[in-house]
C-alpha atoms as a PDB file:
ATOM      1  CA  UNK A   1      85.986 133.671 121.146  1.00  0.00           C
ATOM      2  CA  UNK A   2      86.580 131.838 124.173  1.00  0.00           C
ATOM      3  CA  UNK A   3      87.785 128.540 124.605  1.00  0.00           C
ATOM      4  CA  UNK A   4      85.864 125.966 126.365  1.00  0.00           C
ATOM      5  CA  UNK A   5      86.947 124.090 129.659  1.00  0.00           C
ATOM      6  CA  UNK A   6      88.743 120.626 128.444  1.00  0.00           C
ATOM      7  CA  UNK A   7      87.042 117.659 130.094  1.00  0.00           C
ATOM      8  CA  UNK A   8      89.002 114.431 130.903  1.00  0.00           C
ATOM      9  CA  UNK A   9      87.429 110.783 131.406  1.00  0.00           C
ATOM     10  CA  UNK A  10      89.670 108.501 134.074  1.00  0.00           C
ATOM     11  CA  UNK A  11      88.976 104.506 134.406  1.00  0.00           C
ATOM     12  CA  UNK A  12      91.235 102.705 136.750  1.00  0.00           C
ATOM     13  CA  UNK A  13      90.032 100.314 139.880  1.00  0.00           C
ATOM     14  CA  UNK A  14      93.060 101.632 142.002  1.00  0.00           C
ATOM     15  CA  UNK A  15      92.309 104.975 144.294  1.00  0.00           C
ATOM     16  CA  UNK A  16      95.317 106.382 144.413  1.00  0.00           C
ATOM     17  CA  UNK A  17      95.754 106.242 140.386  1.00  0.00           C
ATOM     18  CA  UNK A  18      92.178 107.523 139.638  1.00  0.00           C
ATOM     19  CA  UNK A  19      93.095 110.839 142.257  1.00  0.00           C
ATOM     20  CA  UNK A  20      97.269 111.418 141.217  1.00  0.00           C
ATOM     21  CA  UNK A  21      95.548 111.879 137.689  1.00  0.00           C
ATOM     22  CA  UNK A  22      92.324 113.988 138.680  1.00  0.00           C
ATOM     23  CA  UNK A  23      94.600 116.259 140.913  1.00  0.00           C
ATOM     24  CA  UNK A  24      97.179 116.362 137.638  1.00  0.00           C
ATOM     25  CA  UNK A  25      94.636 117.140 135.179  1.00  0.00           C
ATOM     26  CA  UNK A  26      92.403 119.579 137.645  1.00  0.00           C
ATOM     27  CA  UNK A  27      95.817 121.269 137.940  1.00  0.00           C
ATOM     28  CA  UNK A  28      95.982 121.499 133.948  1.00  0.00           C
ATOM     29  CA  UNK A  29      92.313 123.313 133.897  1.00  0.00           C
ATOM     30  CA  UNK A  30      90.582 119.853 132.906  1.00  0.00           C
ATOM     31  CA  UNK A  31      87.041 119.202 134.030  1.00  0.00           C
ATOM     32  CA  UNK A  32      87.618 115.783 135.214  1.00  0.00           C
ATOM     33  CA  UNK A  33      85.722 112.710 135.944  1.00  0.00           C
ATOM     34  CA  UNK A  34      86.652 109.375 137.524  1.00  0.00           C
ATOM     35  CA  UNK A  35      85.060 105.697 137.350  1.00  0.00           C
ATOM     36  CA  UNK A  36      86.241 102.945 139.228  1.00  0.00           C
ATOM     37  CA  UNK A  37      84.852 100.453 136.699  1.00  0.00           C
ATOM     38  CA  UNK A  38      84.219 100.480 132.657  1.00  0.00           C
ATOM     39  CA  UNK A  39      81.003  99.232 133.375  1.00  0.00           C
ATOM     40  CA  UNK A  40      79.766 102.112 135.754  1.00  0.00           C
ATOM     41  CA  UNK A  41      79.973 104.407 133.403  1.00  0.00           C
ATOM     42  CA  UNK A  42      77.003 105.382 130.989  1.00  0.00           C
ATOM     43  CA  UNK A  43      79.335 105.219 128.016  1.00  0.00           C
ATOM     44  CA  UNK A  44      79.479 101.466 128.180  1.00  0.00           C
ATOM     45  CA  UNK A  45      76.179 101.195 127.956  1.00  0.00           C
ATOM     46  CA  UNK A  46      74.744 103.008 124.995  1.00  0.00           C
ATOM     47  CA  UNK A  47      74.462 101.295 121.929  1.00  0.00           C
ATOM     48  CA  UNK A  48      76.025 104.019 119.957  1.00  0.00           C
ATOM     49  CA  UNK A  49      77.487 107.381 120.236  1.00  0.00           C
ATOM     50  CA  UNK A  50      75.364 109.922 121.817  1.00  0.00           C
ATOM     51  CA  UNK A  51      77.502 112.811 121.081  1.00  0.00           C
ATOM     52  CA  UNK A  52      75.936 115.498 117.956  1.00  0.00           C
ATOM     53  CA  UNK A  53      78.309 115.888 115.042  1.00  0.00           C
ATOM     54  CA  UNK A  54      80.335 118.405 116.432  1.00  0.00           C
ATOM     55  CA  UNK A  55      80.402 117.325 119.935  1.00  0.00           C
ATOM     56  CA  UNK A  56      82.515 115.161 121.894  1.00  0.00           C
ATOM     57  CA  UNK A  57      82.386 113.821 125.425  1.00  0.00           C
ATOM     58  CA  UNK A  58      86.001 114.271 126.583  1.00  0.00           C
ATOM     59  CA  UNK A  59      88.947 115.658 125.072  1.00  0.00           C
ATOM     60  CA  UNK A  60      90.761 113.247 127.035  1.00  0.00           C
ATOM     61  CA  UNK A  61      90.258 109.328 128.221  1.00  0.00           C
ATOM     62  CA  UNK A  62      92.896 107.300 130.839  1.00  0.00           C
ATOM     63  CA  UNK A  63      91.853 103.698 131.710  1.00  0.00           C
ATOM     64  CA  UNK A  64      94.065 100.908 133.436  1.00  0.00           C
ATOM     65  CA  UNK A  65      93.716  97.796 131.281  1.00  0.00           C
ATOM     66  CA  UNK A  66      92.861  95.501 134.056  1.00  0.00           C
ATOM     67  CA  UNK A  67      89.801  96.236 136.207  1.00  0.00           C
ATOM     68  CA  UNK A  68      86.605  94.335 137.203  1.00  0.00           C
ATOM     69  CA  UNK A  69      83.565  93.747 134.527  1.00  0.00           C
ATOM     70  CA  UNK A  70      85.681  95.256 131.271  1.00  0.00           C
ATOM     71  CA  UNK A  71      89.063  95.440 130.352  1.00  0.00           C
ATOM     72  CA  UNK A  72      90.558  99.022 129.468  1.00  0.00           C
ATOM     73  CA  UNK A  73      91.407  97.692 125.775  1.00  0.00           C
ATOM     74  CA  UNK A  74      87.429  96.337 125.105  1.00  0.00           C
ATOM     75  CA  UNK A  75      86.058  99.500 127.017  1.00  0.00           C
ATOM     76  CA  UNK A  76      88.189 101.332 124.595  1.00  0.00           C
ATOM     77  CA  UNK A  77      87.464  99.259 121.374  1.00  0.00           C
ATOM     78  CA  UNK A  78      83.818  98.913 122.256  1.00  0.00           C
ATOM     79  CA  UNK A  79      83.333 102.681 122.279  1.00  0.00           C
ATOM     80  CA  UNK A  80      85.689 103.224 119.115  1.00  0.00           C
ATOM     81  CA  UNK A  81      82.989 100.404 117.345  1.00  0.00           C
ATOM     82  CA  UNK A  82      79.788 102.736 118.718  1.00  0.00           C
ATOM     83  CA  UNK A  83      81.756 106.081 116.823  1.00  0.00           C
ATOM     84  CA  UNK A  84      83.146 107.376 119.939  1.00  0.00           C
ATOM     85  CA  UNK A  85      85.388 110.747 118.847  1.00  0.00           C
ATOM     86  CA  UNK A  86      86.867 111.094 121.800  1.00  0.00           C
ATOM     87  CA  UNK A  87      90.588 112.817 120.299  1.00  0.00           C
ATOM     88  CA  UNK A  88      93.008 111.467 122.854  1.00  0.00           C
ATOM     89  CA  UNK A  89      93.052 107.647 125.183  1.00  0.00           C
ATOM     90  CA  UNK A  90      95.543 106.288 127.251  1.00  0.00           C
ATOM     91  CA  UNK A  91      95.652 102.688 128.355  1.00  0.00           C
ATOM     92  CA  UNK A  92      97.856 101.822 131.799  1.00  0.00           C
ATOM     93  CA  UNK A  93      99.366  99.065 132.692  1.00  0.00           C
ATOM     94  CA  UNK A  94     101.243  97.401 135.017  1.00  0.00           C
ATOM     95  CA  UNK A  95     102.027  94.489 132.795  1.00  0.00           C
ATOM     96  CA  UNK A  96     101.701  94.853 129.190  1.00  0.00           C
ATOM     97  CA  UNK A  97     102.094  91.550 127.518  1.00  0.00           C
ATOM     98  CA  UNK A  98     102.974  91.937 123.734  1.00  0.00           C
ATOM     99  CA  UNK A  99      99.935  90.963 122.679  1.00  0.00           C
ATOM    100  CA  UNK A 100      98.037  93.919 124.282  1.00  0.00           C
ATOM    101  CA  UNK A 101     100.494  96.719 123.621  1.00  0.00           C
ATOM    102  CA  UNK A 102      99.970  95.469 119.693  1.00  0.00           C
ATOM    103  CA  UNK A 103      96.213  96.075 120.413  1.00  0.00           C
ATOM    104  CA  UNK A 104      96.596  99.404 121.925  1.00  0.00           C
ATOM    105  CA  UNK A 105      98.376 100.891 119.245  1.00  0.00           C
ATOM    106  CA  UNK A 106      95.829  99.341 116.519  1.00  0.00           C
ATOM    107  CA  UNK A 107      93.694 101.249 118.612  1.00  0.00           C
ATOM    108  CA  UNK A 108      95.368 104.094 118.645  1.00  0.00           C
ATOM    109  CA  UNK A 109      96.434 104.715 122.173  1.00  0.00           C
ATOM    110  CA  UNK A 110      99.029 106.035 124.151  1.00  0.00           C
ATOM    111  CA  UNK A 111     100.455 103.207 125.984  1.00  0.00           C
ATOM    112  CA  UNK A 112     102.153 104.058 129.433  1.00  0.00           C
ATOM    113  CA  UNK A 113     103.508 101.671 131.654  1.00  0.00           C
ATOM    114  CA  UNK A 114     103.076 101.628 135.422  1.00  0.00           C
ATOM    115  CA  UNK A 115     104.684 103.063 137.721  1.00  0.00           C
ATOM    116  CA  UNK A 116     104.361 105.467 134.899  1.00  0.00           C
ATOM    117  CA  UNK A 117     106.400 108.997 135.354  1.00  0.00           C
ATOM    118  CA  UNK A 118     104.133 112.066 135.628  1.00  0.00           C
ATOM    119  CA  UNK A 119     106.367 113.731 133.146  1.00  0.00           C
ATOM    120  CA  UNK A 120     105.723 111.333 130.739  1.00  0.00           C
ATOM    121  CA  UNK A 121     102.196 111.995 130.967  1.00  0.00           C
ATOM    122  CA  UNK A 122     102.489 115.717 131.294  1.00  0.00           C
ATOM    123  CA  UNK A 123     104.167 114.876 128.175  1.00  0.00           C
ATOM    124  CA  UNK A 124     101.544 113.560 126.598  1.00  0.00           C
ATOM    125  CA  UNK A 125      98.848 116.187 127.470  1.00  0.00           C
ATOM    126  CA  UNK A 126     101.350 118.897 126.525  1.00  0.00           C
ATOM    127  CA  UNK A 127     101.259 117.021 122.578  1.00  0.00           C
ATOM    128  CA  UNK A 128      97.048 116.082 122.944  1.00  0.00           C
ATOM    129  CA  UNK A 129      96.424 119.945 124.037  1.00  0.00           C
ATOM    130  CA  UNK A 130      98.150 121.383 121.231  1.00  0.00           C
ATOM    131  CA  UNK A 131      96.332 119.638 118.933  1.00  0.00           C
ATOM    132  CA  UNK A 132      92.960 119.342 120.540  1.00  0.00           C
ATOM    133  CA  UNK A 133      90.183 121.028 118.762  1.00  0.00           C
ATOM    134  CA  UNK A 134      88.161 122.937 121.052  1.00  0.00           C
ATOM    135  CA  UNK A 135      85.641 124.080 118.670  1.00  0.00           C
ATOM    136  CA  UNK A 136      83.965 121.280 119.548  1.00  0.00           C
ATOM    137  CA  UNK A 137      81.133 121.355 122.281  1.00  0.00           C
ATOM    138  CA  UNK A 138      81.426 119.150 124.691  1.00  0.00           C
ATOM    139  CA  UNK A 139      77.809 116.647 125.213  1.00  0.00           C
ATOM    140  CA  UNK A 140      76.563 116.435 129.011  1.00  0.00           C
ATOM    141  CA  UNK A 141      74.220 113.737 128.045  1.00  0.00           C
ATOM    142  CA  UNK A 142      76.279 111.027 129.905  1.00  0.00           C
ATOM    143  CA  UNK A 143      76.906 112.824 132.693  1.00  0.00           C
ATOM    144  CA  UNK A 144      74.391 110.812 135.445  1.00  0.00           C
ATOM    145  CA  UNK A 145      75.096 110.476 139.069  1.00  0.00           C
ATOM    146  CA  UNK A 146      77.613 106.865 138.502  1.00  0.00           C
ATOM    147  CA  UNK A 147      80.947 108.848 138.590  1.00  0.00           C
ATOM    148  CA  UNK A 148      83.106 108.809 141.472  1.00  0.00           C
ATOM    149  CA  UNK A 149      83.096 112.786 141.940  1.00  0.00           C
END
């Protein structure tokens, strides 16, 4: 059988961050696609999870937590409330306050701080690819011309 291309989702308002990760996670094999804003995305605005029962739309989400329109924590919780399955999310920031690191990890994120190191994230997609369940099909049906690609 063979194994499916991973896809990666990447939120931040800064350039530079959105392309260090695309060029990281192209290098990795990932299928990867970049917003500059929450809110440009089709995810954010579906009322619910589009993806089939055994689909999923990325195997792998990175947001920043500040950006314009939606923070990276209620873009994340907002698609965890619609039944998003997307395995693995990261939240950046450059200044965690308590109060939103708490929130993260209630939500189940990886938290990284920034300036993060790349080999903490390599890190971190070394541990989400091992245990990433590609018998899932990735869905396409969000895939509309708002991304930055």
């Amino acid at each position: 059988m063979m194994k499916r291309q991973m896809r990666a989702l990447i939120f931040d308002d800064n350039l530079e961050i959105r392309h260090l990760l695309e060029i990281l996670l192209k290098s990795r094999g990932y299928d990867v696609f970049t917003y500059r804003d929450p809110s440009l995305c089709p995810l954010q605005h579906s009322h619910d999870c589009q993806c089939g029962r055994n689909q999923v739309c990325a195997d792998i989400l990175i947001t920043d937590i500040d950006m314009p329109n939606v923070s990276g924590l209620d873009f994340i919780n907002d698609q965890l409330q619609k039944g998003c399955k997307i395995p693995n999310i990261a939240i950046m920031s450059g200044r965690w306050s308590e109060a939103n690191m708490k929130r993260a990890k209630d939500l189940g994120c990886a938290v990284f701080e920034k300036p993060f190191a790349l080999s903490a994230v390599k890190d971190w997609l070394d541990k989400c690819e091992k245990q990433n369940n590609l018998s899932k099909d990735l869905s396409n049906w969000f895939l509309q011309d708002k991304c930055d690609r």
